[in-house]
Protein backbone atom coordinates (compact mmCIF):
# COMPACT_ATOMS: atom_id res chain seq x y z
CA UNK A 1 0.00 0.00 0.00
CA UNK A 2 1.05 3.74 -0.94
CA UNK A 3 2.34 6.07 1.72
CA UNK A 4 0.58 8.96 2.70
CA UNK A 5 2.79 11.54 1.38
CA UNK A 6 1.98 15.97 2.23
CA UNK A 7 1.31 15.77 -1.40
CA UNK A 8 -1.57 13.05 -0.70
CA UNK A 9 -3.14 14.80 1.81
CA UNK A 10 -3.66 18.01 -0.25
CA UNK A 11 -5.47 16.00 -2.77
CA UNK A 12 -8.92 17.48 -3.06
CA UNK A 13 -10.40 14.25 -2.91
CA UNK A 14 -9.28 13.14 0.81
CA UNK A 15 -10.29 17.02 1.83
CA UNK A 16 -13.40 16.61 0.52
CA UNK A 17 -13.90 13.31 2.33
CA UNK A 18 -12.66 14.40 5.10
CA UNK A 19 -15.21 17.46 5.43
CA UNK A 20 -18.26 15.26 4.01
CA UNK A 21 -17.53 12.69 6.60
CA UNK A 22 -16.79 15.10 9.46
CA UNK A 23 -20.73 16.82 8.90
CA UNK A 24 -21.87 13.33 8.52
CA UNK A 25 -20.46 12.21 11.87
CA UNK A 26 -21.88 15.24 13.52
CA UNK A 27 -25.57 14.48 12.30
CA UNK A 28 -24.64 10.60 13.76
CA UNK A 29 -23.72 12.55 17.14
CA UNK A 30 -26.16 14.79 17.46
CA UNK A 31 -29.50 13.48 16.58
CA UNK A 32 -32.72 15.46 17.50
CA UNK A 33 -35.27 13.38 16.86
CA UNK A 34 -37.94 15.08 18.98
CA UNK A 35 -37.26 18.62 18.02
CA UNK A 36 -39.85 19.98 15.79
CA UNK A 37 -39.89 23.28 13.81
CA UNK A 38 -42.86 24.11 11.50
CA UNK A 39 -44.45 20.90 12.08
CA UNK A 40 -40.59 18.85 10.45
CA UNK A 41 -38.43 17.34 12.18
CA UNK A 42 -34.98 19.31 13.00
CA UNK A 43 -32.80 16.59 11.26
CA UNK A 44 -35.24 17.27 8.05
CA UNK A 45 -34.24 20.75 8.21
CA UNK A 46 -30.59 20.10 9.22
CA UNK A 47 -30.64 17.45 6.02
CA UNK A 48 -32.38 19.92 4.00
CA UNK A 49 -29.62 22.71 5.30
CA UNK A 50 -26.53 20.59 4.34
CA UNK A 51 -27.94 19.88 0.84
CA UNK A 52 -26.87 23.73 0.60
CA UNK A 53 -23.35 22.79 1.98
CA UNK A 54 -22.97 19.32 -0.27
CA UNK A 55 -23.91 21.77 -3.57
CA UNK A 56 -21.45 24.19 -2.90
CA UNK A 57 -18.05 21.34 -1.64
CA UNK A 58 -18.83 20.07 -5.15
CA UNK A 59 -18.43 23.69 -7.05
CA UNK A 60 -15.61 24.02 -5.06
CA UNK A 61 -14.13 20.21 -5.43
CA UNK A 62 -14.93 20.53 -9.54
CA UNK A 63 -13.25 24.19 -9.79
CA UNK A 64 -10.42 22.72 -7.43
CA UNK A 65 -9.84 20.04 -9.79
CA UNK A 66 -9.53 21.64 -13.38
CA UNK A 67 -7.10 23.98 -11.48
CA UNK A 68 -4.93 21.46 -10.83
CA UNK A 69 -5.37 19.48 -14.01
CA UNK A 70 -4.88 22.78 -16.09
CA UNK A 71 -1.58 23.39 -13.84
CA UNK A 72 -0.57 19.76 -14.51
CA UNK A 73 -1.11 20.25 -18.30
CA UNK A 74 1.22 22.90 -18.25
C-alpha cells in the first residue's frame, strides 16, 4: 500500500472526504429526533440545510480540480 505523502493529503479528494464525513459524523452525534420546527423534524431541516453545503463542496471540489489538471497540463 502507498504512503501517505503531504502531497496526498492536499489532494482534493481526501479534503473533501474528510469534510463530508466530518458533517456526517456530527448528524450521527447529534440526533434530535424530537425537536420539531414548522411541524418537520430538526434533522429534516438540518438534512435539508446541508444539501446547501454538499452543492457548494462540489463547485468548489470541480473548480479545485480543473485547477490542478490545467496546472498539470502545463
Amino acid at each position: 500500500m502507498e504512503k501517505l505523502t503531504k502531497k496526498k493529503w492536499k489532494d482534493p479528494g481526501i479534503i473533501m472526504v474528510i469534510l463530508l464525513s466530518t458533517i456526517a459524523l456530527i448528524f450521527w452525534i447529534w440526533w434530535p429526533t424530537d425537536t420539531y420546527i414548522g411541524g418537520i423534524s430538526l434533522v429534516g431541516w438540518a438534512m435539508f440545510a446541508c444539501f446547501f453545503i454538499w452543492l457548494a463542496l462540489t463547485v468548489i471540489y470541480v473548480i479545485w480540480m480543473e485547477k490542478i489538471e490545467k496546472h498539470e497540463a502545463e
